[in-house]
PDB file of N, CA and C in Angstrom:
ATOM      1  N   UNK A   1       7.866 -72.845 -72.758  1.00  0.00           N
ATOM      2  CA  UNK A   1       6.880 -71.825 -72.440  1.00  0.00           C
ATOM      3  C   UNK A   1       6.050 -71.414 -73.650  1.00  0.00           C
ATOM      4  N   UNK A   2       6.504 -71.571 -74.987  1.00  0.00           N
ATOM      5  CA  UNK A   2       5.487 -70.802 -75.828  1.00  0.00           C
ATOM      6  C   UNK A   2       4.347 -71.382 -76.188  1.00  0.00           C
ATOM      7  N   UNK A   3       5.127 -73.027 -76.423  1.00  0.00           N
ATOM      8  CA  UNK A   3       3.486 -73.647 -77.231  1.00  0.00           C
ATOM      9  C   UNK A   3       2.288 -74.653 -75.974  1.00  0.00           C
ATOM     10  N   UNK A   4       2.193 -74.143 -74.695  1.00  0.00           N
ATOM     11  CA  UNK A   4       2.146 -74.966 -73.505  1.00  0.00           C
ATOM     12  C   UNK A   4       0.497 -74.902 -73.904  1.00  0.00           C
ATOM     13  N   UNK A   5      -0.295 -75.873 -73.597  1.00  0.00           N
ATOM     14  CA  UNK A   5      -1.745 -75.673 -73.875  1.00  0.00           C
ATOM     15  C   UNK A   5      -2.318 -75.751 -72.541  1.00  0.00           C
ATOM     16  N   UNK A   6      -3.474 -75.501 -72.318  1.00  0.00           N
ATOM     17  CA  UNK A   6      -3.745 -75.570 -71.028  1.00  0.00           C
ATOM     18  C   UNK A   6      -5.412 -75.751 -71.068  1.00  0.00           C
ATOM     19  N   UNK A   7      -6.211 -76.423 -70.029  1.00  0.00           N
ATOM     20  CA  UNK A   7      -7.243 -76.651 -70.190  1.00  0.00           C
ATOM     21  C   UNK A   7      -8.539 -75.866 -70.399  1.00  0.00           C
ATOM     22  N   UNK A   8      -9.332 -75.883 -71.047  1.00  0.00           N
ATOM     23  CA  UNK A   8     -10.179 -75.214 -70.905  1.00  0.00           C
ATOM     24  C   UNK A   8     -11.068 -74.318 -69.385  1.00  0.00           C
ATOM     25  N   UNK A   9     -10.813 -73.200 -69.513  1.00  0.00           N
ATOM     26  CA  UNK A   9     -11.275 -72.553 -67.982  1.00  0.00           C
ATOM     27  C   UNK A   9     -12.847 -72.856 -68.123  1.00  0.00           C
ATOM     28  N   UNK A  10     -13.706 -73.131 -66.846  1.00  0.00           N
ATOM     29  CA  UNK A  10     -14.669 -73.688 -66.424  1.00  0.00           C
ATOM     30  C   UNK A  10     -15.214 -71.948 -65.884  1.00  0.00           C
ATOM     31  N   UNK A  11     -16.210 -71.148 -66.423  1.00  0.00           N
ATOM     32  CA  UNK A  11     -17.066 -69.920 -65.948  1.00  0.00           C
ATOM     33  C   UNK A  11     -18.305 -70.163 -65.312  1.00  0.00           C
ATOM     34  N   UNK A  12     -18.088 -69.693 -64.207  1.00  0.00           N
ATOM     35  CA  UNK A  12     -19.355 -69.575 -63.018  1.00  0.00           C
ATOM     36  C   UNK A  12     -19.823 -68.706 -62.699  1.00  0.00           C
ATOM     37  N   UNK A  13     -20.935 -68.556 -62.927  1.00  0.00           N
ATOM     38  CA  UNK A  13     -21.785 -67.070 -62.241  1.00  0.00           C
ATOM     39  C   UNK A  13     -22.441 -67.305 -60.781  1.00  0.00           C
ATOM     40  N   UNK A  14     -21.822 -66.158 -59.784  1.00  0.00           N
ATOM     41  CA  UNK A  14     -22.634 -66.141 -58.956  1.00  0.00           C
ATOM     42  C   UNK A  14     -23.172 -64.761 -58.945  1.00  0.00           C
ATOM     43  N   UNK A  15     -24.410 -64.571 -57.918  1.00  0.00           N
ATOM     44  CA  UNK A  15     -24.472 -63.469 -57.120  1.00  0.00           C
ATOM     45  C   UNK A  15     -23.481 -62.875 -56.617  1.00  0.00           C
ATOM     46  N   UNK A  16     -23.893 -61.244 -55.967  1.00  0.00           N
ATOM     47  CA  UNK A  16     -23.476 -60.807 -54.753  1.00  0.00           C
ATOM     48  C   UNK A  16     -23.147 -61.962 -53.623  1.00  0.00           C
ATOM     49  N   UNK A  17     -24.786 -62.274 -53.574  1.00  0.00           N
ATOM     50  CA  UNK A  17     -24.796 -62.867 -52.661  1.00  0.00           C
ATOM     51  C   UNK A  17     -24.260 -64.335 -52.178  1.00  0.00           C
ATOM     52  N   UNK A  18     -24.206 -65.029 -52.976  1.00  0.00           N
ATOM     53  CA  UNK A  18     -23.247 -66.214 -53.232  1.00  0.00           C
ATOM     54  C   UNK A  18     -22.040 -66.239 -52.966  1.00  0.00           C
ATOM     55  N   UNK A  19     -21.330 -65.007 -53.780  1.00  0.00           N
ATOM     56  CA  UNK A  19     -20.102 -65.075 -53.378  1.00  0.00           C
ATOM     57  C   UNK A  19     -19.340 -64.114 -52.201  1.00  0.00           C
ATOM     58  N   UNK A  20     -20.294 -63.430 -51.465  1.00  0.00           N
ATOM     59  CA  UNK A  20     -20.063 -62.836 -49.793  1.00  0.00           C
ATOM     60  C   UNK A  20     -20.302 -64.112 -49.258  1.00  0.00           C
ATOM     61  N   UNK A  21     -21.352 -65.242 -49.828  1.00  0.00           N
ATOM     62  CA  UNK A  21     -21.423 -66.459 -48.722  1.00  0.00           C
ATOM     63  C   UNK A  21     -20.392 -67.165 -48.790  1.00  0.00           C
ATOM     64  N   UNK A  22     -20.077 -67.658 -49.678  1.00  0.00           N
ATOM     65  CA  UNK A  22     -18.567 -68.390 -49.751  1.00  0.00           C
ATOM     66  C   UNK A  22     -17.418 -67.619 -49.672  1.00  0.00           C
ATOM     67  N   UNK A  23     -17.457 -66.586 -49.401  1.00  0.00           N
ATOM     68  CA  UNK A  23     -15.968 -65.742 -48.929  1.00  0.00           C
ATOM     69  C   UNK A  23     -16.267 -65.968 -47.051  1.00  0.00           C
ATOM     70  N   UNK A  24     -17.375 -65.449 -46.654  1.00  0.00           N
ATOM     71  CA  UNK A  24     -17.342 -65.851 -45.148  1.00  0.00           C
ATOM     72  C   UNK A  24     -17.045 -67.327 -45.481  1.00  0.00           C
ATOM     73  N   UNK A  25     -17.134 -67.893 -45.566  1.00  0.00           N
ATOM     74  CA  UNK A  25     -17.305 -69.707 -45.470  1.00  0.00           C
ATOM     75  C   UNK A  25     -15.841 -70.062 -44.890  1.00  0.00           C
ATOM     76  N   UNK A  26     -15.041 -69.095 -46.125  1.00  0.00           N
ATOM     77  CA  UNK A  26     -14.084 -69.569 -46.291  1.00  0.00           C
ATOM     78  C   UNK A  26     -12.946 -68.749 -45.156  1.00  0.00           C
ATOM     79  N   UNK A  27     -13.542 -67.700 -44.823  1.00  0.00           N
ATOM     80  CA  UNK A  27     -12.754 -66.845 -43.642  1.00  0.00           C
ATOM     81  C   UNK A  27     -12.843 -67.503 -42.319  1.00  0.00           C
ATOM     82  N   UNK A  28     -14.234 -67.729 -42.088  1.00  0.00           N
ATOM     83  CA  UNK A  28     -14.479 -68.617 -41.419  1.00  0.00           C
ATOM     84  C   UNK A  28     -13.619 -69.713 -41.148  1.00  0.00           C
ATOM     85  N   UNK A  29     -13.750 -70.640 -41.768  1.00  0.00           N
ATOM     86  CA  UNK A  29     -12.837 -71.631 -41.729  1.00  0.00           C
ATOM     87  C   UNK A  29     -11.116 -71.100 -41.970  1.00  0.00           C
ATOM     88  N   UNK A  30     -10.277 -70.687 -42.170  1.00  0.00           N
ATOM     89  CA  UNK A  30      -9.510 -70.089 -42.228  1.00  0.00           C
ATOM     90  C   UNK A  30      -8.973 -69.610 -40.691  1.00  0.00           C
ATOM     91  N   UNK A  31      -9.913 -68.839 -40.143  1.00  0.00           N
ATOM     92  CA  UNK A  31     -10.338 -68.112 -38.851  1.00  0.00           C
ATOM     93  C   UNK A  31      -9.883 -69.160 -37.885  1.00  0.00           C
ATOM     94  N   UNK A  32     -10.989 -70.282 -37.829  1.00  0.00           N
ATOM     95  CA  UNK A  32     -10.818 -71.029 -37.040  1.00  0.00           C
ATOM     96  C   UNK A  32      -9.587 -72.202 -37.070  1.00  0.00           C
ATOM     97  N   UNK A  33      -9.031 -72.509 -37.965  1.00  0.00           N
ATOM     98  CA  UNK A  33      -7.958 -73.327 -38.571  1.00  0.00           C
ATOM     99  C   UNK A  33      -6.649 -72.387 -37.280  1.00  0.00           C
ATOM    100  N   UNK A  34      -6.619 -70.975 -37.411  1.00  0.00           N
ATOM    101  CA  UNK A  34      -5.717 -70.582 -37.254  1.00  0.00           C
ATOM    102  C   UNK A  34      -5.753 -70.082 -35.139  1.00  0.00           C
ATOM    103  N   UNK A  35      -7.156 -70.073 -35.075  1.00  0.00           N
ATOM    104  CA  UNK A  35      -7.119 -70.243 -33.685  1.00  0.00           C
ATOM    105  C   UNK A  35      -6.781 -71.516 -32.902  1.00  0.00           C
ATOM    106  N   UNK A  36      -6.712 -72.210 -33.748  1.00  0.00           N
ATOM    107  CA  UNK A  36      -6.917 -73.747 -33.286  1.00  0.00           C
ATOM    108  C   UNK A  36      -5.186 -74.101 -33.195  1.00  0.00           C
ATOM    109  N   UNK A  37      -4.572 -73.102 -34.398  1.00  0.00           N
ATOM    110  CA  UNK A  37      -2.907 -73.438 -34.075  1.00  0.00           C
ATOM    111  C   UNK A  37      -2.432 -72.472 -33.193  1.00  0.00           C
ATOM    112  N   UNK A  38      -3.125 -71.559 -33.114  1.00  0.00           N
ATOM    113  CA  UNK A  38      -2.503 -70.108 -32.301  1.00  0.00           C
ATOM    114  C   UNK A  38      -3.053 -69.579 -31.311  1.00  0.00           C
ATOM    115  N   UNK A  39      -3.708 -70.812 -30.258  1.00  0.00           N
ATOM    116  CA  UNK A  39      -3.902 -69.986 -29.305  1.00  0.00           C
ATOM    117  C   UNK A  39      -3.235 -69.384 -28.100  1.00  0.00           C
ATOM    118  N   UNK A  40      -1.683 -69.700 -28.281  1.00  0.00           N
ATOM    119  CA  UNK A  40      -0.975 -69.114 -27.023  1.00  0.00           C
ATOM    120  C   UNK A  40      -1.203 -67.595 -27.201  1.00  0.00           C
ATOM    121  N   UNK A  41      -1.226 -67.137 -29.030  1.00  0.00           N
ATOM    122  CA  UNK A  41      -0.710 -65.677 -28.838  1.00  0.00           C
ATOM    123  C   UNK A  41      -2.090 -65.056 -28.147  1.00  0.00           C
ATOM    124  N   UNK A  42      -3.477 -65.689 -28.058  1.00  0.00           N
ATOM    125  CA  UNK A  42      -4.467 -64.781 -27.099  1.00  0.00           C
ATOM    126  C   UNK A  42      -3.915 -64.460 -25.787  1.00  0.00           C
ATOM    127  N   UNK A  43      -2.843 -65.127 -25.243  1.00  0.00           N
ATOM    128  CA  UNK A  43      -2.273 -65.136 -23.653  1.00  0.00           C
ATOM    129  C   UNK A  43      -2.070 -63.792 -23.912  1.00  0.00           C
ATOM    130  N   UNK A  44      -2.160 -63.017 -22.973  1.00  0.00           N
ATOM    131  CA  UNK A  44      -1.276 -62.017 -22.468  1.00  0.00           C
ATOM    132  C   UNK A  44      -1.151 -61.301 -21.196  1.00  0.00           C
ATOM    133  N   UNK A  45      -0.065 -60.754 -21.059  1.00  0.00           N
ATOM    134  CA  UNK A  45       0.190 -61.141 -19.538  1.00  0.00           C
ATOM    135  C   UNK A  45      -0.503 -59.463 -19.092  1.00  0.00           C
ATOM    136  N   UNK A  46      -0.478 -59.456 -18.094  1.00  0.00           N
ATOM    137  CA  UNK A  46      -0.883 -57.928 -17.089  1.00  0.00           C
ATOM    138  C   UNK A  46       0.298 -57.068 -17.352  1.00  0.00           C
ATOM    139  N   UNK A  47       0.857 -56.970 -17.715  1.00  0.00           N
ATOM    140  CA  UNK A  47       2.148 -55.491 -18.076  1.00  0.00           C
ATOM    141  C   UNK A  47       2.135 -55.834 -19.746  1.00  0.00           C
ATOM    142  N   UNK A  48       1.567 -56.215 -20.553  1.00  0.00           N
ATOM    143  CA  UNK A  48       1.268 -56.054 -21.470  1.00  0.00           C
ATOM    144  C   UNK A  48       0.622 -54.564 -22.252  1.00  0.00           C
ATOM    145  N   UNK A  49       1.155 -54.001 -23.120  1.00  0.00           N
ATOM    146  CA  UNK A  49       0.424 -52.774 -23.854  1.00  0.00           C
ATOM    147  C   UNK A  49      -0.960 -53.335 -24.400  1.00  0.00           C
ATOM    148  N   UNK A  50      -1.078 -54.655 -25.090  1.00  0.00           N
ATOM    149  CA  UNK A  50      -1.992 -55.031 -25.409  1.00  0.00           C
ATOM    150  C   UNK A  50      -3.534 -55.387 -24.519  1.00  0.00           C
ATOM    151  N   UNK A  51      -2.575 -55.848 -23.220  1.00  0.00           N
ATOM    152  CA  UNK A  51      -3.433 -55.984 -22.329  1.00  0.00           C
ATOM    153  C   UNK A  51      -3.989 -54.837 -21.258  1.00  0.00           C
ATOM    154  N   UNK A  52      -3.551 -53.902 -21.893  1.00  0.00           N
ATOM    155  CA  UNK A  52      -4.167 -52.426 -21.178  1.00  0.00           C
ATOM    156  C   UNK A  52      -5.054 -52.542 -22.041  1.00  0.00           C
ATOM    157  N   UNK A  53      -4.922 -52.367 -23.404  1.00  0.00           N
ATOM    158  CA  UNK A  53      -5.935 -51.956 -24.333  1.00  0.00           C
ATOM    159  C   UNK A  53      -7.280 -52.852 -24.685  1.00  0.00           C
ATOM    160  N   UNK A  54      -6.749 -54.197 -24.011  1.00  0.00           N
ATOM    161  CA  UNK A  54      -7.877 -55.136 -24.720  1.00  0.00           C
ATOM    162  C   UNK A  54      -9.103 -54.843 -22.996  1.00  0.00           C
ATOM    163  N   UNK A  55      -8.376 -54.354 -21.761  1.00  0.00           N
ATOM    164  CA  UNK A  55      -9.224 -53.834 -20.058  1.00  0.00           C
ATOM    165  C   UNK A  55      -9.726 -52.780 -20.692  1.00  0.00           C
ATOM    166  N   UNK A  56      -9.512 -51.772 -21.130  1.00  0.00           N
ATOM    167  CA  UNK A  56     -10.087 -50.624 -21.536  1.00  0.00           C
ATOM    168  C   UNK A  56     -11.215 -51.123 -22.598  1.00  0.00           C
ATOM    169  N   UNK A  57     -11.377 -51.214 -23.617  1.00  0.00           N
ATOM    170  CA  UNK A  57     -11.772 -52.043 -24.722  1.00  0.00           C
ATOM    171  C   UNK A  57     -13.185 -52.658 -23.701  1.00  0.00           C
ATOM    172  N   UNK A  58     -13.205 -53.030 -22.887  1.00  0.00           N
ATOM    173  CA  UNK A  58     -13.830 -54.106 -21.985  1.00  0.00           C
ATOM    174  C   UNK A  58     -15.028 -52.848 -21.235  1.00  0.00           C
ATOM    175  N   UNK A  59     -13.950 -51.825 -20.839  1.00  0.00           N
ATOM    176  CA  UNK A  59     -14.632 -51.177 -19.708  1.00  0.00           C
ATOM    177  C   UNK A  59     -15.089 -50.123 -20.415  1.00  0.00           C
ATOM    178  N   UNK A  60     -14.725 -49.960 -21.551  1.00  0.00           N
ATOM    179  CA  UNK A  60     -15.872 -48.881 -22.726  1.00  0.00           C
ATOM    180  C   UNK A  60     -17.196 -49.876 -23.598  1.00  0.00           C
ATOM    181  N   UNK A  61     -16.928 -50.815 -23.408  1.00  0.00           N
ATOM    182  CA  UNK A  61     -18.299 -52.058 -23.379  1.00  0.00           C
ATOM    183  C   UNK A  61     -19.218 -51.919 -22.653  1.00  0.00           C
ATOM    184  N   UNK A  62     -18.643 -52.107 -21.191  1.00  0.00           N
ATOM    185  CA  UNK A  62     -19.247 -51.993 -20.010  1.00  0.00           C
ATOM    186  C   UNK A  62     -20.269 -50.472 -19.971  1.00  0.00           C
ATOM    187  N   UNK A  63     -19.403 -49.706 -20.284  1.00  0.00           N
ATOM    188  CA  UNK A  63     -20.043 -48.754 -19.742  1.00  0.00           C
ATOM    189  C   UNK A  63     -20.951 -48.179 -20.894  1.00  0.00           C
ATOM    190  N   UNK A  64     -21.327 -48.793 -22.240  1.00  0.00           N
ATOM    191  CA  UNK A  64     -22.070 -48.937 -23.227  1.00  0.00           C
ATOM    192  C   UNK A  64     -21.640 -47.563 -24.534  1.00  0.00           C
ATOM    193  N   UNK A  65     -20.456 -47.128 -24.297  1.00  0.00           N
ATOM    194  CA  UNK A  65     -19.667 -46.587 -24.635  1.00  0.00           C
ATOM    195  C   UNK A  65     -19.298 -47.416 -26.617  1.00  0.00           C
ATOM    196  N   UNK A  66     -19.345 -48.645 -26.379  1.00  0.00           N
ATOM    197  CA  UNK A  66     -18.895 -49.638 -27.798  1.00  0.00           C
ATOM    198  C   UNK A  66     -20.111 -50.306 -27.858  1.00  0.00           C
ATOM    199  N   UNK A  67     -20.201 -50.470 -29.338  1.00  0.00           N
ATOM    200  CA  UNK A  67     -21.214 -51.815 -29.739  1.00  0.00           C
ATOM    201  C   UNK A  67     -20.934 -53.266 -30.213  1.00  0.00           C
ATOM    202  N   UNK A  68     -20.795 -53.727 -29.949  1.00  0.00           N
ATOM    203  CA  UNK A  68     -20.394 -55.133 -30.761  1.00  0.00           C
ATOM    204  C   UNK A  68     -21.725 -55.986 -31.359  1.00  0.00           C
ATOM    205  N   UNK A  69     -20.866 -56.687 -33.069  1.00  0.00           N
ATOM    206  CA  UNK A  69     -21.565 -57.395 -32.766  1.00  0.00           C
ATOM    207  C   UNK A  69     -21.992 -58.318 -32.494  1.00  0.00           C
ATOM    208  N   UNK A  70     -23.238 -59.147 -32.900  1.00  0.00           N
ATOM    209  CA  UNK A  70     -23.233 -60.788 -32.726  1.00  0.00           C
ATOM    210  C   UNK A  70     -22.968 -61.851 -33.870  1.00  0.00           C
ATOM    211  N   UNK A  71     -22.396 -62.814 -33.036  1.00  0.00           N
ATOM    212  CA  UNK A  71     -22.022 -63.561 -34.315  1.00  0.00           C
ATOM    213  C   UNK A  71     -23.109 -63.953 -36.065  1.00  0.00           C
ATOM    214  N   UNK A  72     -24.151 -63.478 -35.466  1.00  0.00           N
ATOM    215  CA  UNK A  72     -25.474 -64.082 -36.462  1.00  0.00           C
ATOM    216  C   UNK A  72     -25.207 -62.495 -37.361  1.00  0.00           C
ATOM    217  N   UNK A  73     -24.754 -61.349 -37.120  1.00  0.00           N
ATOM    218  CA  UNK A  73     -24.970 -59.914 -37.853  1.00  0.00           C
ATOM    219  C   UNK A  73     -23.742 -60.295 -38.711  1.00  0.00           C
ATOM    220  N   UNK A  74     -22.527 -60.864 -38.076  1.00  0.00           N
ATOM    221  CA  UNK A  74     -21.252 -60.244 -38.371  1.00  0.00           C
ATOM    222  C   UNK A  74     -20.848 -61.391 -39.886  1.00  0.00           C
ATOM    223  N   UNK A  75     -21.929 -62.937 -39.581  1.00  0.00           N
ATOM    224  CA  UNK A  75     -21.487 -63.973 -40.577  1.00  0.00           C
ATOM    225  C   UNK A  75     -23.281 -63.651 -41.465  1.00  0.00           C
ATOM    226  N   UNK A  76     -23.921 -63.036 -40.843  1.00  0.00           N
ATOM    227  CA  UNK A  76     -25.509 -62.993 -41.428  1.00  0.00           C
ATOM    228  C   UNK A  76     -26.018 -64.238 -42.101  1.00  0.00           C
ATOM    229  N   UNK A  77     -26.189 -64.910 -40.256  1.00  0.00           N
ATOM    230  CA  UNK A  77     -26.817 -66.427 -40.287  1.00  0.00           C
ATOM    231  C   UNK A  77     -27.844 -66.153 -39.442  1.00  0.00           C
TER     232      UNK A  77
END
């Protein structure tokens, strides 16, 4: 451990903005990696707590009660 050398670190400047783009990039992909292994847990059944909340959730949409947004605001593409 004492005399271990190690390579020279490589410094990059980005923006703000650069690096909010490559953090979505990377959530993104991440995101989808993990829907792609996990989609049973979206199942849920009708006596579900979750599935009260995700009907409600729905019907405070409906009734313009919530805003959501769109995918182009939320990745700002």
């Amino acid at each position: 451990m004492g005399n271990e050398t190690f390579p020279e670190e490589s410094k990059v400047t980005l923006s703000i903005q650069q690096l909010e783009q490559i953090v979505r990039k990377v959530i993104r992909e991440e995101l989808m990696q993990f829907i792609a292994q996990e989609q049973s847990i979206l199942e849920l059944g009708k006596d579900s707590p979750l599935y009260e909340d995700m009907t409600d959730i729905l019907d405070r949409k409906q009734s313009g009660q919530l805003k959501f947004y769109t995918h182009e605001e939320v990745w700002d593409e």
